[in-house]
C-alpha atoms as a PDB file:
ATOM      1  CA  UNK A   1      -0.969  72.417 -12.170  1.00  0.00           C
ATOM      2  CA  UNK A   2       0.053  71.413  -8.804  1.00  0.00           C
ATOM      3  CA  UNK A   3       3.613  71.887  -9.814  1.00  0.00           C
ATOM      4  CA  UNK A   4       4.976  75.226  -8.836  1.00  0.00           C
ATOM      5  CA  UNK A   5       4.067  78.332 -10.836  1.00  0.00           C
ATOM      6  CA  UNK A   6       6.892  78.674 -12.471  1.00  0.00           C
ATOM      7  CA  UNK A   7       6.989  82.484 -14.267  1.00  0.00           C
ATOM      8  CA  UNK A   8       6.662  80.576 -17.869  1.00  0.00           C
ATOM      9  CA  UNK A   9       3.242  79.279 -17.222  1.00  0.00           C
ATOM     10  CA  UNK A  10       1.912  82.984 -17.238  1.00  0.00           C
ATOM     11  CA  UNK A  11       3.441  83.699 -20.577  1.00  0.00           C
ATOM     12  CA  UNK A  12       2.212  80.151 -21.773  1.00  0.00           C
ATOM     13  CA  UNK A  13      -1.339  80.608 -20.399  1.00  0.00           C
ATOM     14  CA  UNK A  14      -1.491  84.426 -21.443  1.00  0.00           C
ATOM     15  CA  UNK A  15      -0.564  83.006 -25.300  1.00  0.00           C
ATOM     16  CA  UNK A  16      -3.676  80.390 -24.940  1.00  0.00           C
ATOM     17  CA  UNK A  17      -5.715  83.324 -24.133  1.00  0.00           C
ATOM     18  CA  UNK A  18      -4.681  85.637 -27.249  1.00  0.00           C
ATOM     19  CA  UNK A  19      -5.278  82.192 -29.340  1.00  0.00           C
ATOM     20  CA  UNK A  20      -8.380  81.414 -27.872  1.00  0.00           C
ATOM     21  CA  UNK A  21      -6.759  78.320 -27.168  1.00  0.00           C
ATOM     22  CA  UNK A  22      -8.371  75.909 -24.465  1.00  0.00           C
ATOM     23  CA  UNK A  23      -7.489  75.356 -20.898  1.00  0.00           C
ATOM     24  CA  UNK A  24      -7.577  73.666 -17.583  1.00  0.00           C
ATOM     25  CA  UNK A  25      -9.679  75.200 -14.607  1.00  0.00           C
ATOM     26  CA  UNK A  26      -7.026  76.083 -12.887  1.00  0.00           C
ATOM     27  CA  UNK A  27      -5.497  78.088 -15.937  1.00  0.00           C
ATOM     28  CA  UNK A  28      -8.809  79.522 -16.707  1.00  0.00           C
ATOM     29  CA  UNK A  29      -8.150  81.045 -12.871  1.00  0.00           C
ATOM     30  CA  UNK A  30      -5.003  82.606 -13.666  1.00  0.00           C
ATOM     31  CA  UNK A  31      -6.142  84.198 -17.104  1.00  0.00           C
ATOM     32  CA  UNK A  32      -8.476  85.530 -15.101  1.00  0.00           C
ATOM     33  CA  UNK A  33      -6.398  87.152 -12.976  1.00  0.00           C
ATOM     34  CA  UNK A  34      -4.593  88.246 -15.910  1.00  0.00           C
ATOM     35  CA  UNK A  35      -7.479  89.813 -17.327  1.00  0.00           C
ATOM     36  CA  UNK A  36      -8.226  92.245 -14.674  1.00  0.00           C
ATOM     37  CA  UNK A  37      -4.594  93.663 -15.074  1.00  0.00           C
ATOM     38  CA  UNK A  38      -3.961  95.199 -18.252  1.00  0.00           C
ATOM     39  CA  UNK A  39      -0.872  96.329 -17.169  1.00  0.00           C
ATOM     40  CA  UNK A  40       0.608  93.502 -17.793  1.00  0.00           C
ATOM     41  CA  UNK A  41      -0.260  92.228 -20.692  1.00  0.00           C
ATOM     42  CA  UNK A  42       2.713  94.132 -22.474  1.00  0.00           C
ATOM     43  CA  UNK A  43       5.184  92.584 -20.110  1.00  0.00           C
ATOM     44  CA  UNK A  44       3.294  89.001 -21.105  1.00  0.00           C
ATOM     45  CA  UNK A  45       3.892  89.739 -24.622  1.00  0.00           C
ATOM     46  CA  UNK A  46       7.462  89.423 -24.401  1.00  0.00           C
ATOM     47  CA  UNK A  47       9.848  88.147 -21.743  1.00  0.00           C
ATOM     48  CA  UNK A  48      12.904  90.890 -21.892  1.00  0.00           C
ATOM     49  CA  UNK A  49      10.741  93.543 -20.138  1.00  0.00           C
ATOM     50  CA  UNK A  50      10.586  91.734 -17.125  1.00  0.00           C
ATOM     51  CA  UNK A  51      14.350  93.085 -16.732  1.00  0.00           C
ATOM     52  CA  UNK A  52      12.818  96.382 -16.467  1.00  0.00           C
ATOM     53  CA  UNK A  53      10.238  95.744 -14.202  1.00  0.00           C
ATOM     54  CA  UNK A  54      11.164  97.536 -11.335  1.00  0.00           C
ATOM     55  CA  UNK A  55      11.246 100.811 -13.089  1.00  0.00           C
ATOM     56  CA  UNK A  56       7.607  99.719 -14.547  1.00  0.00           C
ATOM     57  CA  UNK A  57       6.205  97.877 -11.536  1.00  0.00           C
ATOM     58  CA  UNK A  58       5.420  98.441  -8.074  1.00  0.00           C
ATOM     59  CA  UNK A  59       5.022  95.102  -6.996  1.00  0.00           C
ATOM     60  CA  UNK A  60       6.022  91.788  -8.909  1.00  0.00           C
ATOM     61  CA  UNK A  61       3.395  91.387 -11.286  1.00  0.00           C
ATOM     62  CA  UNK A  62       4.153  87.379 -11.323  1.00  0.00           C
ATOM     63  CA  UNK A  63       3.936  87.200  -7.506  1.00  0.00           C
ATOM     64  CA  UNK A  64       0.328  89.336  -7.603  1.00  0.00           C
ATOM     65  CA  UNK A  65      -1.092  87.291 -10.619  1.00  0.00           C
ATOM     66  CA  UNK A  66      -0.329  84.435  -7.811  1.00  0.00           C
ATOM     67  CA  UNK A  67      -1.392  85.615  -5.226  1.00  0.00           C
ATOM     68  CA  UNK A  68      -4.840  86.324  -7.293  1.00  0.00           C
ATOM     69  CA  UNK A  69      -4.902  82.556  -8.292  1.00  0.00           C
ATOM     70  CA  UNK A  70      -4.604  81.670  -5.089  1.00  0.00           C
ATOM     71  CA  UNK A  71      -7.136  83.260  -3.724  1.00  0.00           C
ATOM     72  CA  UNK A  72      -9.512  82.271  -6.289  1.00  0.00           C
ATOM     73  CA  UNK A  73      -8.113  78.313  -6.185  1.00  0.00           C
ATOM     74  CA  UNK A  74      -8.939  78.589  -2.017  1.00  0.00           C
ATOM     75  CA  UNK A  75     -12.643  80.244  -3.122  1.00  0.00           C
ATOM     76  CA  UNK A  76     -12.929  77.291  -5.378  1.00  0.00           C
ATOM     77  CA  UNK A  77     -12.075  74.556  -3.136  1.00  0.00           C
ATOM     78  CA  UNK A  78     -13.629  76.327   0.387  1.00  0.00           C
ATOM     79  CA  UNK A  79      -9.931  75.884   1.695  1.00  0.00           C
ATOM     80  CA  UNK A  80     -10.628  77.326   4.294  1.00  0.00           C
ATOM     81  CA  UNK A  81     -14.350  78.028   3.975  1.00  0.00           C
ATOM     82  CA  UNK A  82     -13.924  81.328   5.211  1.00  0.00           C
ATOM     83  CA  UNK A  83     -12.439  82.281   2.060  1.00  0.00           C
ATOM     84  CA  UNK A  84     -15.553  82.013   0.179  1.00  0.00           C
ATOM     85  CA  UNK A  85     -17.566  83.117   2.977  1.00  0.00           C
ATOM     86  CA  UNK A  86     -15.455  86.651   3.106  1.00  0.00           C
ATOM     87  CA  UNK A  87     -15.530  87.254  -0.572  1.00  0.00           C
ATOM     88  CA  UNK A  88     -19.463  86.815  -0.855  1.00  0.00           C
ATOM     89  CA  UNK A  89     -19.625  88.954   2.300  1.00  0.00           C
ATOM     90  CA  UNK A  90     -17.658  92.021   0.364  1.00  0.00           C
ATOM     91  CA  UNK A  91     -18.783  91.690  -2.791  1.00  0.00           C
ATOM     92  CA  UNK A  92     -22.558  91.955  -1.214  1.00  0.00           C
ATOM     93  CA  UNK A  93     -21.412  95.420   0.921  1.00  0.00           C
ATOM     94  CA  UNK A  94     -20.621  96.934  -2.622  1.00  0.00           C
ATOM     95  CA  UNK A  95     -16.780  96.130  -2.316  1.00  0.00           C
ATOM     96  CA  UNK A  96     -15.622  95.882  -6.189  1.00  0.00           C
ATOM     97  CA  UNK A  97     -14.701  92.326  -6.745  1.00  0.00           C
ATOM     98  CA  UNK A  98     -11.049  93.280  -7.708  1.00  0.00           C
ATOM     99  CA  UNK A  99     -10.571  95.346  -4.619  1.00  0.00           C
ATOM    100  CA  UNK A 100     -11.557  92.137  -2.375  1.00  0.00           C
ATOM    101  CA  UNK A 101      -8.737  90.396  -3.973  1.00  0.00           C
ATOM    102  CA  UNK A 102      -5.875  92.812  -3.343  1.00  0.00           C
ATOM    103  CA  UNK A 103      -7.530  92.860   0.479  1.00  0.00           C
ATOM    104  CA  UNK A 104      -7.288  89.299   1.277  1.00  0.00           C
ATOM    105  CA  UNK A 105      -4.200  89.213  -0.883  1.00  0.00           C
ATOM    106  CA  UNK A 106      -2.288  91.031   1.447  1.00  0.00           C
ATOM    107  CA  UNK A 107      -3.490  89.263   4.051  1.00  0.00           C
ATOM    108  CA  UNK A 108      -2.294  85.971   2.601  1.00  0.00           C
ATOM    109  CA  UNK A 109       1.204  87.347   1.317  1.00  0.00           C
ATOM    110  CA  UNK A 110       1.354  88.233   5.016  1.00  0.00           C
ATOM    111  CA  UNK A 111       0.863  84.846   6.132  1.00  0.00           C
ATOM    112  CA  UNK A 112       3.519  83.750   3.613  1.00  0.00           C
ATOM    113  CA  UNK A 113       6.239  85.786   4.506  1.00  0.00           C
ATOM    114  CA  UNK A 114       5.473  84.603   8.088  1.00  0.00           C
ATOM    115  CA  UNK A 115       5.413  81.201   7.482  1.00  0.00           C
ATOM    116  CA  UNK A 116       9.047  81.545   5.718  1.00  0.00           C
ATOM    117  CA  UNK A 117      10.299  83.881   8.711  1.00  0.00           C
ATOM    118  CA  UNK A 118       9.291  81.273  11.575  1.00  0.00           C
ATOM    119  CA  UNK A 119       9.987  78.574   9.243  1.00  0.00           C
ATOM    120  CA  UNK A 120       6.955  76.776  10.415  1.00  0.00           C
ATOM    121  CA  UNK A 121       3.570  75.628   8.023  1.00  0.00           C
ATOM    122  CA  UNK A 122       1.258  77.769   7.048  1.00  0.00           C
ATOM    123  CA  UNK A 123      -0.854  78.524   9.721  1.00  0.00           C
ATOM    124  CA  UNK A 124      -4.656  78.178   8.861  1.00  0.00           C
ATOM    125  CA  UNK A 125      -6.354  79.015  11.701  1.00  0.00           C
ATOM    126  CA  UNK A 126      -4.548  82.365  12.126  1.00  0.00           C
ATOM    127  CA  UNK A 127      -5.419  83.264   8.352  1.00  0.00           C
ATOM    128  CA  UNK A 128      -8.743  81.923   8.765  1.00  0.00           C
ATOM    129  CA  UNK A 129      -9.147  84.608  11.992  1.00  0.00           C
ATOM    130  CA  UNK A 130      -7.485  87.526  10.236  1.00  0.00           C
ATOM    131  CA  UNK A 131      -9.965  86.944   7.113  1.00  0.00           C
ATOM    132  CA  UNK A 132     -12.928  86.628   9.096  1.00  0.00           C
ATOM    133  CA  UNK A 133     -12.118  90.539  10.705  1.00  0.00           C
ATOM    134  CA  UNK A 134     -13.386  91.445   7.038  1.00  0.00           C
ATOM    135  CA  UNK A 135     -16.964  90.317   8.077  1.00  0.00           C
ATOM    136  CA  UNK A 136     -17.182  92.744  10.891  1.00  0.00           C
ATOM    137  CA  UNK A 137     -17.372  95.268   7.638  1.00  0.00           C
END
């Protein structure tokens, strides 16, 4: 699933889930994330209420289901190791698990949207040093 997430792959993957259907790792990972928003599941169920999904939503939910998966992808693959490092660290101060991932997901949307403002790569070692303020917690 290298290619890019492409909003069709949620409903696809969120279908395999209602069927019990098997999957890849990396979609296992998403229908995770999926899991742990109910919220959403309406909006998976049919593709029209996305039009309407700034009077239901705060935030894209495709863009946080992401943002999730990435997270969880980085944990998996200890790129960067801090990642996994800074998860363990919260979830053993009592943080709930789904909490940690909204908390470094902002910090990695943040490093997005600069990355696309300066028009430069992503810059790991500056993500790597704003993740690793969470084990000063």
């Amino acid at each position: 699933m290298d290619k890019v997430l492409k909003k069709q792959i949620f409903f696809d993957i969120f279908a395999k889930m209602k069927q019990k259907a098997e999957m890849t790792d990396e979609e296992h990972l998403i229908a995770e994330a999926l899991l742990q928003h109910p919220e959403y599941h309406p909006l998976m169920e049919g593709q029209t209420v996305y039009n309407l999904m700034g009077k239901q939503f705060e935030t894209d939910p495709f863009l946080h289901i992401t943002l999730h998966f990435m997270i969880d992808r980085q944990r998996k693959e200890s790129r960067p190791p801090v990642v996994s490092l800074v998860f363990d660290h919260l979830l053993q101060k009592g943080l709930p698990e789904h909490e940690i991932y909204h908390s470094m997901s902002l910090i990695l949307a943040d490093e997005l949207f600069n990355m696309l403002k300066e028009q430069q790569p992503f810059n790991d070692d500056r993500y790597a040093t704003r993740l690793e303020g969470f084990l000063k917690i």
